[in-house]
Protein backbone atom coordinates (compact mmCIF):
# COMPACT_ATOMS: atom_id res chain seq x y z
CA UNK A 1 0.00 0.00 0.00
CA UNK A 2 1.32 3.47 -1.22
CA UNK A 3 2.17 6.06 1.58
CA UNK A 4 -0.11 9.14 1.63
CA UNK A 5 0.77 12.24 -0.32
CA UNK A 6 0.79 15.25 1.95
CA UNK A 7 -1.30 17.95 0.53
CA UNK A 8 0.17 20.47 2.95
CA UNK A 9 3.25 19.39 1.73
CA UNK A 10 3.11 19.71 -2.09
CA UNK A 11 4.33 22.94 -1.65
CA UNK A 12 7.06 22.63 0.92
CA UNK A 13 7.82 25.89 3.43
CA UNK A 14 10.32 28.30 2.72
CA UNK A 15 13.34 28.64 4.68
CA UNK A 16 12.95 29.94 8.42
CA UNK A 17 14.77 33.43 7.00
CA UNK A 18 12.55 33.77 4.44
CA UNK A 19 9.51 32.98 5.96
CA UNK A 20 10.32 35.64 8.90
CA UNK A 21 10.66 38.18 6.40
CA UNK A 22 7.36 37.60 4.35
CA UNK A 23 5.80 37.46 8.13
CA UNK A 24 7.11 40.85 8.81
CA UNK A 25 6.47 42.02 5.55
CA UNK A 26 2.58 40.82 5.67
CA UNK A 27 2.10 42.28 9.31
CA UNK A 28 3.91 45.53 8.19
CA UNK A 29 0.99 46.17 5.85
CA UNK A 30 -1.85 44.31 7.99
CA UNK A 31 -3.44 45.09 11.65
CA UNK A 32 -6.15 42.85 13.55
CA UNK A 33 -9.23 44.22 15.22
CA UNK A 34 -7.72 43.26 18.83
CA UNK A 35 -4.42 44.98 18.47
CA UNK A 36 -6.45 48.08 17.15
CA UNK A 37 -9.10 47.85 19.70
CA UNK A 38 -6.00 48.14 22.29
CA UNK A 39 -4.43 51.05 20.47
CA UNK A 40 -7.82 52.86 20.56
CA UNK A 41 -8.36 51.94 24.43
CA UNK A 42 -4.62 52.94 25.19
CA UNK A 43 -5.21 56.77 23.44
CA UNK A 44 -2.35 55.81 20.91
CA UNK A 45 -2.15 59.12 19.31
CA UNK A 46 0.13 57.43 16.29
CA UNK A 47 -2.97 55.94 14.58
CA UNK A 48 -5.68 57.42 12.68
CA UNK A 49 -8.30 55.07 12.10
CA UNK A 50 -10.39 55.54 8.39
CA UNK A 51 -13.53 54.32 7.64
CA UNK A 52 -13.34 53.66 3.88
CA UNK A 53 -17.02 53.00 3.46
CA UNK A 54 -19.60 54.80 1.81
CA UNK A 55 -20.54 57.70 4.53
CA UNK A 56 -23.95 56.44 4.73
CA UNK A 57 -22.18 53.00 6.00
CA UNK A 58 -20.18 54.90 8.45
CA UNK A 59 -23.38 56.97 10.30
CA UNK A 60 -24.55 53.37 10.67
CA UNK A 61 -22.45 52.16 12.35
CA UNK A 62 -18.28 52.37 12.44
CA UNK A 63 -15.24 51.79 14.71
CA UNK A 64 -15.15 54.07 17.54
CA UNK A 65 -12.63 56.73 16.97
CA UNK A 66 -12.65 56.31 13.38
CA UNK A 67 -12.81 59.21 10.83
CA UNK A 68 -15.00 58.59 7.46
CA UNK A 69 -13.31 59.37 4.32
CA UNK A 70 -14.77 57.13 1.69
CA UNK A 71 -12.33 55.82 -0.96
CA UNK A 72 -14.20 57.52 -3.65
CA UNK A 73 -13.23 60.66 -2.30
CA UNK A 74 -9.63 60.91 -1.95
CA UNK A 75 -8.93 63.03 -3.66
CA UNK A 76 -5.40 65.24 -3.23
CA UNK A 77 -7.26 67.78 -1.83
CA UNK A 78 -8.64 65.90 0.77
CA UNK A 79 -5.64 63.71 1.29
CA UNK A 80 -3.73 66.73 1.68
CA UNK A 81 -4.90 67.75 5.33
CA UNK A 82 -4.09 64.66 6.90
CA UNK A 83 -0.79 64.63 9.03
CA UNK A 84 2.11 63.17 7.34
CA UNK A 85 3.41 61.80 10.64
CA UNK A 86 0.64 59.18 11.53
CA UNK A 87 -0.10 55.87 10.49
CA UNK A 88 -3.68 55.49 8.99
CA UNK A 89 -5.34 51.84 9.40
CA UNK A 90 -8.15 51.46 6.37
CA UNK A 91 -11.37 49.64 6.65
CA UNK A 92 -14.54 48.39 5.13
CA UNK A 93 -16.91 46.13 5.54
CA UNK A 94 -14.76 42.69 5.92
CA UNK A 95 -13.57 40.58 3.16
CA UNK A 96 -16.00 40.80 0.54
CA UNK A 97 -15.53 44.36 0.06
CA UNK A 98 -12.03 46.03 -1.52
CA UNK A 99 -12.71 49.81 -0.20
CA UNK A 100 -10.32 49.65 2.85
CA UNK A 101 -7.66 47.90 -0.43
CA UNK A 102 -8.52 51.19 -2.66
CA UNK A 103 -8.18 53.57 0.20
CA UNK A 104 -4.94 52.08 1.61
CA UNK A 105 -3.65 52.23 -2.06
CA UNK A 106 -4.38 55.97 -2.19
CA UNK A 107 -3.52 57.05 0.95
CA UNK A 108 -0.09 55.30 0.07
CA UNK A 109 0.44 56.84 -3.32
CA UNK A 110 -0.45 60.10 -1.61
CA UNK A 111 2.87 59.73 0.38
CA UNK A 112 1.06 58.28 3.88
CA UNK A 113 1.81 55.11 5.91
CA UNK A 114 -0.95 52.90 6.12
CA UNK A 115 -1.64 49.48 7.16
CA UNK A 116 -5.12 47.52 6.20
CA UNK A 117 -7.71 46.38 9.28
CA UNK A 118 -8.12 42.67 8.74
CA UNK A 119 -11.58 41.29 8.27
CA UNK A 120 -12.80 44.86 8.21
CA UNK A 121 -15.83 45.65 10.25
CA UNK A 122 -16.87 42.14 10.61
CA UNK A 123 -14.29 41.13 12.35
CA UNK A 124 -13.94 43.66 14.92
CA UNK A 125 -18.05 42.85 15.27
CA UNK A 126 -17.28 39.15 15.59
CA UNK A 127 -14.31 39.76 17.98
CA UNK A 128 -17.11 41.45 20.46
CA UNK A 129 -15.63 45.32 20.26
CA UNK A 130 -18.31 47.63 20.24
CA UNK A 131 -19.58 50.13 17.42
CA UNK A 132 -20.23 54.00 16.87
CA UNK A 133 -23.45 55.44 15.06
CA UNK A 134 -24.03 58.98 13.84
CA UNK A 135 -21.72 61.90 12.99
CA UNK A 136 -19.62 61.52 15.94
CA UNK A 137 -16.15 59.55 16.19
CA UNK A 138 -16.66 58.28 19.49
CA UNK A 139 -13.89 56.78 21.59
CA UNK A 140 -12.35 53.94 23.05
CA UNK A 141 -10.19 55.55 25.46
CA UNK A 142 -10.52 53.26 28.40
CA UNK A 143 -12.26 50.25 27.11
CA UNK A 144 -11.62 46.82 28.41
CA UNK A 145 -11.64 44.22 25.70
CA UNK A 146 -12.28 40.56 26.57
CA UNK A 147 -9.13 38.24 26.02
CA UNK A 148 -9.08 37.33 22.56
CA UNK A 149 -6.95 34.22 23.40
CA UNK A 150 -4.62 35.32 20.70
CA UNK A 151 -2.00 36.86 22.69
């Protein structure tokens, strides 16, 4: 009787070296909902948090502290105001939609550090951190998340 073929396998890893770097590379351009949610509760002043959504989408319902600025409208002018020296994290709905991909890609041509939220809004629903309505930011400052279990 043959031995099993590995499917995992087929494609063997990389080396340990280059596997660290496309790690770092890949969470150089990616955040989580829990490591933002702790930014936002610790007052990081670093981050700016962008709703890439349709603005409709964001008086429904958005991260707290998050700013909308739908992808559709960066333009230069609007891109312009924003500080040079923060890091903006981009989101949308979750993985179905591309808007927090499209704003990340502008704010980046536009000369800005960004990183994309993983999962998008979904995930930072289904990781129990709660949601914003209306005009207003809101805040995190001083929120306890539960333990993700991911730490």
């Amino acid at each position: 009787m043959p031995s099993p073929t590995s499917a995992v396998l087929t494609f063997p890893p990389d080396t340990p070296e280059a596997t660290a770097a496309a790690m770092a590379a890949k969470l150089s351009h990616h955040t989580d909902a829990w490591d933002l949610a702790e930014d936002l509760a610790n007052g990081i002043q670093d981050i700016v948090v962008i709703d890439t959504r349709s603005s409709a989408k964001y008086l429904a319902g958005h991260i707290p502290g998050a700013i909308s600025l739908p992808h559709r409208d960066m333009t230069p002018d609007r891109l312009g105001v924003l500080a040079m020296d923060r890091v903006y994290i981009t989101y949308c709905d979750g993985i179905g939609c591309n808007a927090s991909t499209k704003g990340a890609w502008k704010l980046a041509r536009h000369g800005l550090r960004v990183k994309e939220l993983l999962g998008g809004l979904d995930f930072w629903q289904r990781d129990g951190h709660p949601i914003a309505s209306g005009e207003a930011p809101g805040s995190l400052v001083g929120y306890m998340p539960n333990d993700c279990g991911c730490d």
